[in-house]
Protein backbone atom coordinates (compact mmCIF):
# COMPACT_ATOMS: atom_id res chain seq x y z
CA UNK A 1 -13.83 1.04 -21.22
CA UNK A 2 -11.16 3.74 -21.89
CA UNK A 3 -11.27 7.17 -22.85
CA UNK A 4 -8.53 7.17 -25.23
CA UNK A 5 -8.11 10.39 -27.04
CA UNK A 6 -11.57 11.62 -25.70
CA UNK A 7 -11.79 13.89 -22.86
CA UNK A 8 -14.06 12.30 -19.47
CA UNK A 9 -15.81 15.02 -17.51
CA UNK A 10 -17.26 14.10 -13.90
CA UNK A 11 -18.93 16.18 -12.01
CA UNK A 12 -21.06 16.87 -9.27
CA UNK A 13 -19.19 14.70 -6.53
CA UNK A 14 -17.83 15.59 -3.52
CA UNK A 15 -13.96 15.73 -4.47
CA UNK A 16 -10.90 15.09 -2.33
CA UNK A 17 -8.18 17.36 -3.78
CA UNK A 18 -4.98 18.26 -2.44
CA UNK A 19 -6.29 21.03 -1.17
CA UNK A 20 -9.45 20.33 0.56
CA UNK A 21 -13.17 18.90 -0.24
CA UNK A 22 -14.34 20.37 -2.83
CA UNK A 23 -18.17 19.80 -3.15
CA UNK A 24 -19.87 19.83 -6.35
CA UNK A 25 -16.32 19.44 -7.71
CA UNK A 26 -14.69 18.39 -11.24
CA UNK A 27 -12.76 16.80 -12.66
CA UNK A 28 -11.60 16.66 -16.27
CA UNK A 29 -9.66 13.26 -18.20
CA UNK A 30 -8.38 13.66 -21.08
CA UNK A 31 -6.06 10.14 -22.81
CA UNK A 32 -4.38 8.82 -19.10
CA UNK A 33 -3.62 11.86 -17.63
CA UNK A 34 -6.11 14.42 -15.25
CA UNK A 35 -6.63 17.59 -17.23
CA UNK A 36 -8.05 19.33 -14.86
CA UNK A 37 -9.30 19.01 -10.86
CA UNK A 38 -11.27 21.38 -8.65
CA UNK A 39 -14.02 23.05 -7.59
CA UNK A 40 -17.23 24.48 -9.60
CA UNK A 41 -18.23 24.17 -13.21
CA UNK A 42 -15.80 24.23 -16.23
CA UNK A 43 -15.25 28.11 -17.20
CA UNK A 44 -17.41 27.10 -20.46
CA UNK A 45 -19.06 24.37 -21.30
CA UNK A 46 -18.72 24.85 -25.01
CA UNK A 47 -16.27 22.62 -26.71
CA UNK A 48 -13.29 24.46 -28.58
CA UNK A 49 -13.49 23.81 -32.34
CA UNK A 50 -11.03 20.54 -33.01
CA UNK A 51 -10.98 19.52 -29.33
CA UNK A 52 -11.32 15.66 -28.21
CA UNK A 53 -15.15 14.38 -28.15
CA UNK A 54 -16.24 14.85 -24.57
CA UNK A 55 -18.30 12.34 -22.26
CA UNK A 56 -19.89 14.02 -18.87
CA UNK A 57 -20.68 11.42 -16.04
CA UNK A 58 -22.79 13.20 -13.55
CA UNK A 59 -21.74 11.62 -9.83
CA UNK A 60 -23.98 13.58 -7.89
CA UNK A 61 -23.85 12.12 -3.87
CA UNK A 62 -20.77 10.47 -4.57
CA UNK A 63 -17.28 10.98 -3.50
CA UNK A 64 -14.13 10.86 -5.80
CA UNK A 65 -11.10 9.81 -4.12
CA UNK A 66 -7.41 9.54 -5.92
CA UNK A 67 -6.28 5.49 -6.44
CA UNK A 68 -5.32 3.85 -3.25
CA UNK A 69 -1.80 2.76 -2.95
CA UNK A 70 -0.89 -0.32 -1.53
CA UNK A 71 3.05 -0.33 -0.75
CA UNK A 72 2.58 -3.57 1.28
CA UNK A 73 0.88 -6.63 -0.03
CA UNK A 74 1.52 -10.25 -0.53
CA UNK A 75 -1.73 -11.37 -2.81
CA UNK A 76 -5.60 -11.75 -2.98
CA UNK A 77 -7.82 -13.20 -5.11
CA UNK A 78 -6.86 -16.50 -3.95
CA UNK A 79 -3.37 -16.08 -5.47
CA UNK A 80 -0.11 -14.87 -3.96
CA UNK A 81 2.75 -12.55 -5.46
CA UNK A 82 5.43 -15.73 -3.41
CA UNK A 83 3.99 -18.20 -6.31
CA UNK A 84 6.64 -16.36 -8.51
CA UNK A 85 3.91 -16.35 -11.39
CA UNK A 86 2.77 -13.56 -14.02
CA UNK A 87 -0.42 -15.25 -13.98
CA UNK A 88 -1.01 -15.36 -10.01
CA UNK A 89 0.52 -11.66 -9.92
CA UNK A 90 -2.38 -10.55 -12.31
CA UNK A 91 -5.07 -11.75 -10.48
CA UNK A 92 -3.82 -10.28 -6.89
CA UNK A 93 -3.78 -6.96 -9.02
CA UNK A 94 -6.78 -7.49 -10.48
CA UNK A 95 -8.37 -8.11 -7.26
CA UNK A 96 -7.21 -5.27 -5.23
CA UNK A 97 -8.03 -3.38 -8.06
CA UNK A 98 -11.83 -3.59 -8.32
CA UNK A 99 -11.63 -2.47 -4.48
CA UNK A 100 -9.56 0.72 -6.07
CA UNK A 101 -6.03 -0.14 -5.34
CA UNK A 102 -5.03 1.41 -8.41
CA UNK A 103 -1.29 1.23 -7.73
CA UNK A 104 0.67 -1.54 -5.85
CA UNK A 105 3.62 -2.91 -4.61
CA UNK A 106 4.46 -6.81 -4.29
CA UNK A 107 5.38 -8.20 -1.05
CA UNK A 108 7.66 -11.55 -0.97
CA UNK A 109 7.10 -13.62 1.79
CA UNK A 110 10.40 -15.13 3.74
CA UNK A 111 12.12 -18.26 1.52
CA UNK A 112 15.52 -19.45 0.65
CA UNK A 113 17.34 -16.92 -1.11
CA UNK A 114 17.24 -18.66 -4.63
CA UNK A 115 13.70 -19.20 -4.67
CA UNK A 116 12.97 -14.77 -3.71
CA UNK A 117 15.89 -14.72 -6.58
CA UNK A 118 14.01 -16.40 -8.94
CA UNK A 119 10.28 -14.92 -7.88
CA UNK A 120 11.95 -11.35 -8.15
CA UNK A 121 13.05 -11.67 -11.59
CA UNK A 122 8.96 -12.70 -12.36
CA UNK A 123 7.87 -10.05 -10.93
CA UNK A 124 10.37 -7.72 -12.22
CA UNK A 125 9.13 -8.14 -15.51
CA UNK A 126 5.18 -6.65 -14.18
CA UNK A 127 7.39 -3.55 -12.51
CA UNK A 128 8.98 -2.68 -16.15
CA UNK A 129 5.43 -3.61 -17.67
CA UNK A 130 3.78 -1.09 -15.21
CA UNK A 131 1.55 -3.33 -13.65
CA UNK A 132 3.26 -3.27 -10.75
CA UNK A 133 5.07 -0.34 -8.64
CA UNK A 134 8.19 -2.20 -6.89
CA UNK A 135 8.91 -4.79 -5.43
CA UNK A 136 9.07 -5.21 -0.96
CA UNK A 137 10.86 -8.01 0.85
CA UNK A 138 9.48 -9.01 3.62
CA UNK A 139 11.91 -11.27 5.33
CA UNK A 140 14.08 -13.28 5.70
CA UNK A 141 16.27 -10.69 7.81
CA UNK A 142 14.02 -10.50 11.18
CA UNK A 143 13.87 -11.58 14.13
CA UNK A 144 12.64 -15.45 15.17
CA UNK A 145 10.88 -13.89 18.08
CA UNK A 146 8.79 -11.85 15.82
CA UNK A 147 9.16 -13.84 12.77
CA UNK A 148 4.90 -14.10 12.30
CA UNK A 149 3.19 -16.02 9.58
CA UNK A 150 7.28 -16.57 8.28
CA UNK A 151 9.02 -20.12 8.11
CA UNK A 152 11.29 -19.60 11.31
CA UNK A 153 13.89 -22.15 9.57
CA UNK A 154 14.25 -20.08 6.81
CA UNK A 155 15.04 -16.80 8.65
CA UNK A 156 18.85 -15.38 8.29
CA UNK A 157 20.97 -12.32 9.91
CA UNK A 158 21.09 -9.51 7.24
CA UNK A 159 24.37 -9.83 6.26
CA UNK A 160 24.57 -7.21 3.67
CA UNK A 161 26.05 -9.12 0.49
CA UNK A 162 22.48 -11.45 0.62
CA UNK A 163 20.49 -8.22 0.95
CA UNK A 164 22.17 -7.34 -2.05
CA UNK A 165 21.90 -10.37 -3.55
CA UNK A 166 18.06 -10.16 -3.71
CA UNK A 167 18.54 -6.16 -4.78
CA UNK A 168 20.54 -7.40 -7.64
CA UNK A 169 17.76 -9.86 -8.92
CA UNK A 170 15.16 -7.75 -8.97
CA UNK A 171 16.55 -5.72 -11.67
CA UNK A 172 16.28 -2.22 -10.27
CA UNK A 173 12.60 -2.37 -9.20
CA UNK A 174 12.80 -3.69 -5.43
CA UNK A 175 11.81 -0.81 -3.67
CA UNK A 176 11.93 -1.54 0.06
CA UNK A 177 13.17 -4.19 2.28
CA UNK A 178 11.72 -5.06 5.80
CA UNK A 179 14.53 -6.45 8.38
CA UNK A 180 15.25 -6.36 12.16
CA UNK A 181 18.14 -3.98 12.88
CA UNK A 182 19.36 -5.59 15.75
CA UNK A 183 20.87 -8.60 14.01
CA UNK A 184 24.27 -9.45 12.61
CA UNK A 185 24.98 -6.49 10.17
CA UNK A 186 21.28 -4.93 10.55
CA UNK A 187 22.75 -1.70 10.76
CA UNK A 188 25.47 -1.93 7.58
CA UNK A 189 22.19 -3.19 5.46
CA UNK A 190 20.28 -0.37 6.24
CA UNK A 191 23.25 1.86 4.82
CA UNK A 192 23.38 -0.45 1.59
CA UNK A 193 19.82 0.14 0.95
CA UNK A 194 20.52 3.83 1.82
CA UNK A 195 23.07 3.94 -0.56
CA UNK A 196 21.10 1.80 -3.37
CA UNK A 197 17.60 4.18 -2.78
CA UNK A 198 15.75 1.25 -1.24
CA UNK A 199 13.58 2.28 1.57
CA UNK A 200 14.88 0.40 4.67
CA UNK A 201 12.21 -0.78 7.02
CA UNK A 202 12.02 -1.85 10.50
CA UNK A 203 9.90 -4.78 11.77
CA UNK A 204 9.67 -8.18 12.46
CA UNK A 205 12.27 -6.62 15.01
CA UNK A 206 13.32 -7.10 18.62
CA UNK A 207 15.31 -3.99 18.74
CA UNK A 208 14.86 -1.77 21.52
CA UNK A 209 14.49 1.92 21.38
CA UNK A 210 18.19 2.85 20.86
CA UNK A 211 19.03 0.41 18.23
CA UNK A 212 15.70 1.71 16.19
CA UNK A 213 17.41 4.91 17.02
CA UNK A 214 20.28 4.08 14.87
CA UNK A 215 18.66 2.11 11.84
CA UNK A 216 17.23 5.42 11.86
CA UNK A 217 19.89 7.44 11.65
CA UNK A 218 21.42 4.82 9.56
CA UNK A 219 18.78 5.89 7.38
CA UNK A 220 15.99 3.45 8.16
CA UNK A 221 12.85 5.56 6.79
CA UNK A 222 9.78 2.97 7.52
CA UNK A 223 8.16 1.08 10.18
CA UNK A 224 6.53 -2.22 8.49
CA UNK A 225 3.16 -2.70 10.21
CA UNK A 226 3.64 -0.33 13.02
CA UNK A 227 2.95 -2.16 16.78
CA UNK A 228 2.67 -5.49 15.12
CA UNK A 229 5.72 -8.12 15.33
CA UNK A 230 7.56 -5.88 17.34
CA UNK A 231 8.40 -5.37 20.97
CA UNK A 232 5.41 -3.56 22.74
CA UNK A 233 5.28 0.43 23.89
CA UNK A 234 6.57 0.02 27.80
CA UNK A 235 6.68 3.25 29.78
CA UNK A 236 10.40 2.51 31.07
CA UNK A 237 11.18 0.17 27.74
CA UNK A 238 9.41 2.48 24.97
CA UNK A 239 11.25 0.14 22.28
CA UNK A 240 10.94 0.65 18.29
CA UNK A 241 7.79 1.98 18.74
CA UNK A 242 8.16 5.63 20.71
CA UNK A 243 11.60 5.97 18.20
CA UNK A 244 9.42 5.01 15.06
CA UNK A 245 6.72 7.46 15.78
CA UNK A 246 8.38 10.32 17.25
CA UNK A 247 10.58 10.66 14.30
CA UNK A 248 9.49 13.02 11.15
CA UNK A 249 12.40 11.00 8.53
CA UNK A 250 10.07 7.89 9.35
CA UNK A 251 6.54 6.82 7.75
CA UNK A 252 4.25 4.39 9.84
CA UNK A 253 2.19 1.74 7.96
CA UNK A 254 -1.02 0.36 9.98
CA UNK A 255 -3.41 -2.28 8.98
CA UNK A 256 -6.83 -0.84 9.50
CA UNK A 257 -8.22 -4.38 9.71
CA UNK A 258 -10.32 -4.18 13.25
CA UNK A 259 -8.15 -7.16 14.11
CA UNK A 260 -4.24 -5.73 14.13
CA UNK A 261 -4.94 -2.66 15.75
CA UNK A 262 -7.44 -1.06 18.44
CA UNK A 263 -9.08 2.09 17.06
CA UNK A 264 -7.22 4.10 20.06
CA UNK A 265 -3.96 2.75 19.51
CA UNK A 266 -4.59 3.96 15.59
CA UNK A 267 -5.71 7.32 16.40
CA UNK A 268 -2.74 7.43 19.30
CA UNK A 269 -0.86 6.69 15.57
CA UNK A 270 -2.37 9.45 13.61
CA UNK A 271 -2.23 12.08 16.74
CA UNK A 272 1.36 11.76 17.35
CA UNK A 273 3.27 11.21 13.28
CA UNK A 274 -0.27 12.75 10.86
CA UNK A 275 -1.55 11.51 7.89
CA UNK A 276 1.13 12.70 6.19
CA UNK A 277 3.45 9.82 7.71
CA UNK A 278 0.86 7.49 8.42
CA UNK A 279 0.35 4.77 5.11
CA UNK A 280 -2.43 2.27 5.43
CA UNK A 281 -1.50 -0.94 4.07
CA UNK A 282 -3.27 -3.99 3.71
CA UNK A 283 -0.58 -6.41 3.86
CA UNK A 284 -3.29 -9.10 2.94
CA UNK A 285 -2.03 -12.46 1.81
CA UNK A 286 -4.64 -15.15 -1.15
CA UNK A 287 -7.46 -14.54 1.10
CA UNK A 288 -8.03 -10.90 0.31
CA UNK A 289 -11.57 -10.88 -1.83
CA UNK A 290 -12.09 -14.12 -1.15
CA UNK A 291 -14.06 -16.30 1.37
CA UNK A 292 -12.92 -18.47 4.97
CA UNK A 293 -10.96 -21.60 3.92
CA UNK A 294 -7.23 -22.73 3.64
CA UNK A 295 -4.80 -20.65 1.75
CA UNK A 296 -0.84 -20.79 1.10
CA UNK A 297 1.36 -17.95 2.01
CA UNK A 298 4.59 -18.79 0.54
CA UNK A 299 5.77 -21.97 2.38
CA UNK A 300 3.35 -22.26 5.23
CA UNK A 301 -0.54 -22.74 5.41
CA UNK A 302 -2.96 -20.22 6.71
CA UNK A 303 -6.68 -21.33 7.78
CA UNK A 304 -9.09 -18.07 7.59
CA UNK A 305 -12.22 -17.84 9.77
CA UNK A 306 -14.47 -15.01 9.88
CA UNK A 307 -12.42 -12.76 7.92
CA UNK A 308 -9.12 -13.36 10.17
CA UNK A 309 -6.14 -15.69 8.61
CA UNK A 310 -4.00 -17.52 11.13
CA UNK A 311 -1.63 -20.12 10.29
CA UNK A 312 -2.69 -23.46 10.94
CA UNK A 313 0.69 -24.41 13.12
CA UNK A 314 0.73 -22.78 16.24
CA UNK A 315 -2.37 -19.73 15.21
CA UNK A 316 -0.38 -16.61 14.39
CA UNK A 317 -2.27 -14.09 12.63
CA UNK A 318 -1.00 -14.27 8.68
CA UNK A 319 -1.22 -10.77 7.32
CA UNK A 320 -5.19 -9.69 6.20
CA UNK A 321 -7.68 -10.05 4.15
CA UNK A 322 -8.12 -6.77 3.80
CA UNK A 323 -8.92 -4.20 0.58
CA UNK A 324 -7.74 -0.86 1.05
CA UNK A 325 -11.63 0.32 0.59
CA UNK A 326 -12.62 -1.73 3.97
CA UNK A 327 -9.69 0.14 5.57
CA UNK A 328 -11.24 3.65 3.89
CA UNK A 329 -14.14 2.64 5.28
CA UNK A 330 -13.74 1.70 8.60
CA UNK A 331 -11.18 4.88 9.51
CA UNK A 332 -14.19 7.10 7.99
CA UNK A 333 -17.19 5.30 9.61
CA UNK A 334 -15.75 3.86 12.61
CA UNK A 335 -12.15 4.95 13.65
CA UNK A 336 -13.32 8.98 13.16
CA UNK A 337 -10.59 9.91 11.18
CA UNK A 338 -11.76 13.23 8.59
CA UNK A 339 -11.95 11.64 4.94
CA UNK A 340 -8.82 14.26 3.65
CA UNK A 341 -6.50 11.93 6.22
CA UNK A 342 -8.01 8.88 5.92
CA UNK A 343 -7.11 9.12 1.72
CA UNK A 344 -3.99 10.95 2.50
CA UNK A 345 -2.46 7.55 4.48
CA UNK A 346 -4.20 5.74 1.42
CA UNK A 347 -2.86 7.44 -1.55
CA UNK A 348 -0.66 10.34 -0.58
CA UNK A 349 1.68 8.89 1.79
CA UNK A 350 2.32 5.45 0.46
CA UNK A 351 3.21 7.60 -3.19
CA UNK A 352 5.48 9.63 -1.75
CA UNK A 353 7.20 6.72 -0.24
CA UNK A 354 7.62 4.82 -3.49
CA UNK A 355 8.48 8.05 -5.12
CA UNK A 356 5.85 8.15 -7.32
CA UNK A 357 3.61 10.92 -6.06
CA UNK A 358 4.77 12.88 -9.14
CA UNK A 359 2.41 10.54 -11.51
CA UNK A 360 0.19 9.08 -8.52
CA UNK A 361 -1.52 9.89 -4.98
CA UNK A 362 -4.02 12.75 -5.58
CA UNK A 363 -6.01 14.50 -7.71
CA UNK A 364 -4.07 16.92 -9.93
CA UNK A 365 -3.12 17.93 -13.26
CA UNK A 366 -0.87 16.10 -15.13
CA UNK A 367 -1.06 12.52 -12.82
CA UNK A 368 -2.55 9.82 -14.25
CA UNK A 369 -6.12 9.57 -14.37
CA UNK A 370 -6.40 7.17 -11.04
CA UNK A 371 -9.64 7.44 -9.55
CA UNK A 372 -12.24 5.87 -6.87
CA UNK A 373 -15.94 6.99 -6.92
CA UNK A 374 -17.48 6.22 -3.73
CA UNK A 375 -21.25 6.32 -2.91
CA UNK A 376 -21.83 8.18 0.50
CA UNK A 377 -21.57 4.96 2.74
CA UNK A 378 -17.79 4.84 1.52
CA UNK A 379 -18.48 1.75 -0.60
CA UNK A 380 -16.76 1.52 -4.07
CA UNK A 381 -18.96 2.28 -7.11
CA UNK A 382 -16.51 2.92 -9.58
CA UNK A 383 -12.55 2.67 -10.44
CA UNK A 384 -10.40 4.34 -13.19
CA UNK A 385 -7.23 3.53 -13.91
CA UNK A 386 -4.96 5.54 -16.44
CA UNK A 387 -8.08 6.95 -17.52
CA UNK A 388 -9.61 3.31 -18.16
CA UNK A 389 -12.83 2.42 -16.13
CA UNK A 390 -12.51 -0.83 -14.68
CA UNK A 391 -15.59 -0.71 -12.89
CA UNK A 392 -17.67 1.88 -15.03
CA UNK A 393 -19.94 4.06 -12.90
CA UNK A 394 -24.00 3.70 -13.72
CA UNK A 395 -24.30 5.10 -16.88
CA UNK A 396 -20.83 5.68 -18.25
C-alpha cells in the first residue's frame, strides 16, 4: 500500500524525533518524503483547496521510530547476500524488512577473491537499484586467530592492490571494508580506503592497542563487532578495544543479541563512546527470521540451536539471528538503555556512517518517509518504507 501523491497523517503516538519524545506527536507523508514531524496537532486541520487527498491513521499507545539501519549483515530469511544472487538478496531484504530494517547494507562473507568479484558486481546492481545501501566486506584480510565463522584457508594479508581489486568490482557502491591492521600492508589499506571514501574497519584483528592506534590515525573510522573476534580488554594489555572506544573519529557496532555481549559490557560501551558512536548491528547470517536447523554462510555450514548459530566444525558462534527490532527491544526492556539512544545506535548512527543521514536515520522533513510503529511492548506493528506500508498498521 503506498501513498503516492496523497498525503499520510499519523498521529497520536509517542514520537522519537531528533529532538526528543514527543508524545501525542505527528507526523505528516506526503509521495516518499516526511512533510512534516513533531509535536501537537497540525496548525489546521482543514485541507487547502487543490492539496493531495489526505488519510489520518490514529496510533494512539504506539511508538513511531525512524527505519532501522543495518550497516552490517550477511542474510536472513534463509538466504544469504554470499549466494551472489538478486533473488537471495531480495528475500534477506525482505526479511529484515518486516522487522523494520528499512535500510541495509550487504555483508560478504570471506572467499577467493574472484568469487567476492563476481558476488559484488550482483549486488552492485541492488545498490544502483536502491534496494540496497552499500556494500561491506567482511574478510578475507583478518587475522586466522580471530578469523570466526570464516574459511581460515581462504584468509589473505591486505595487500592493498586486492583490497582494491574488490573496490573496483563493486562499481562504486562498497562502502566499508573490515580487516586486521596488523597484517602485511594493514596499515597502507586503511589509507587506500581513506583515500577511496570507504570506511575502514577494524576486527577480526589481533592488533594490540598501538597498532589500532595507527589504523586509526591512518584513518580507520569503525570497530566491526566491538569485543568480539578481537583480543580481550587487559588492564596492562588494553588492546583494540580501550583505542577503539576512547576515540571520538571511531563508531562502535555491538550485536545486542544476549549471546555476543553481557548487558554490562554493552552499557560499559554506551557509557564510555554514546549513542551517537555506538551502531547496533545485527550481523545475522540465513538464519535471521527463521527457525533452528542447518544453514550455509558462504563456504562453511552453521547448525543453529535455540536461536544461537555455530558452525558445525569446531562450534564458533556464526554471526546472529538477530532483527534489529529484538535488539530495540532487548536494549529498551532489558539492557536499560532510554528509547532516544537505543534508536539513535539503530538509525542515527549507522546513517551517518554510510553517509546517508541526509535522506535516512530520523524523523525529519524532507527524508524519506522510513518509519517503525511499535506497540508499547516494543514489538513491531507496522513498517513504511518511502512512504509505502509494508506492514500496514490496523486500519490503514
Amino acid at each position: 500500500m503506498t501513498t503516492d501523491g496523497r498525503r499520510t497523517v499519523l498521529t497520536g503516538a509517542r514520537v522519537v524525533l531528533p529532538t526528543g519524545v514527543a508524545d501525542n506527536g505527528r507526523i505528516t507523508v506526503l509521495g516518499t518524503r516526511i512533510e512534516e514531524a513533531g509535536p501537537g496537532a497540525p496548525a489546521s486541520s482543514a485541507p487547502l483547496p487543490g492539496s493531495a487527498p489526505t488519510d489520518a491513521v490514529d496510533l494512539s499507545g504506539h511508538w513511531v521510530v525512524p527505519g532501522f539501519v543495518d550497516m552490517h549483515a550477511h542474510g536472513g530469511g534463509g538466504a544469504s547476500f554470499s549466494a551472489g544472487t538478486h533473488e537471495e538478496a531480495l528475500r534477506v531484504l525482505a526479511t529484515h524488512r518486516r522487522h523494520g530494517t528499512t535500510t541495509m547494507a550487504a555483508s560478504t562473507v570471506t572467499g577467493d577473491l574472484g568469487d567476492l568479484a563476481q558476488q559484488a558486481g550482483v549486488l552492485a546492481e541492488l545498490v544502483e537499484d536502491g534496494e540496497l545501501a552499500g556494500l561491506h566486506f567482511e574478510g578475507p584480510f583478518i587475522a586466522r586467530n580471530r578469523c570466526g565463522a570464516h574459511q581460515p584457508s581462504l584468509l589473505r594479508d591486505p595487500d592493498p592492490s586486492a583490497v582494491r581489486k574488490l573496490i573496483d568490482a563493486a562499481r562504486g557502491t562498497a562502502v566499508m571494508v573490515t580487516l586486521a591492521p596488523e597484517l602485511p600492508g594493514g596499515l597502507d589499506s586503511v589509507r587506500l580506503l581513506r583515500d577511496l571514501g570507504v570506511i575502514a574497519a577494524v576486527g577480526h584483528t589481533d592488533a594490540d592497542y598501538t597498532i589500532t592506534r595507527q589504523a586509526i590515525e591512518a584513518g580507520a573510522t569503525v570497530a566491526t563487532h566491538l569485543f568480539n573476534a578481537m583480543a580481550p580488554l587487559a588492564h596492562r594489555d588494553p588492546g583494540p578495544i580501550a583505542a577503539l572506544l576512547e576515540d571520538e573519529r571511531v563508531t562502535v557496532e555491538l550485536i545486542n543479541d544476549g549471546t555476543h555481549l553481557h548487558p554490562a559490557v554493552l552499557q560499559l560501551a554506551f557509557r564510555e563512546a554514546g549513542a551517537g558512536r555506538v551502531a547496533f548491528i545485527t550481523d545475522a547470517m540465513g538464519a535471521a527470521g527463521m527457525g533452528d536447523g542447518r544453514y550455509p554462510l558462504g563456504p562453511l555450514e552453521v547448525e543453529v540451536k535455540d536461536g544461537v548459530a555455530r558452525l558445525v566444525e569446531g562450534g564458533a558462534i556464526a554471526g546472529s539471528t538477530l532483527t534489529l527490532d529484538r535488539a530495540l527491544r532487548r536494549a529498551v526492556t532489558l539492557d536499560g538503555l532510554a528509547v532516544t539512544d537505543a534508536v539513535t545506535a539503530l538509525s542515527l548512527t549507522p546513517a551517518r556512517m554510510l553517509g546517508i543521514d541526509d535522506r535516512v536515520g530520523s524523523l525529519a522533513p524532507g527524508k524519506d518517509a522510513d518509519l517503525v510503529v511499535l506497540d508499547d511492548a516494543f514489538r513491531v506493528t507496522a513498517v513504511m518504507r518511502r512512504g509505502t506500508w509494508l506492514r500496514p498498521p490496523a486500519g490503514a
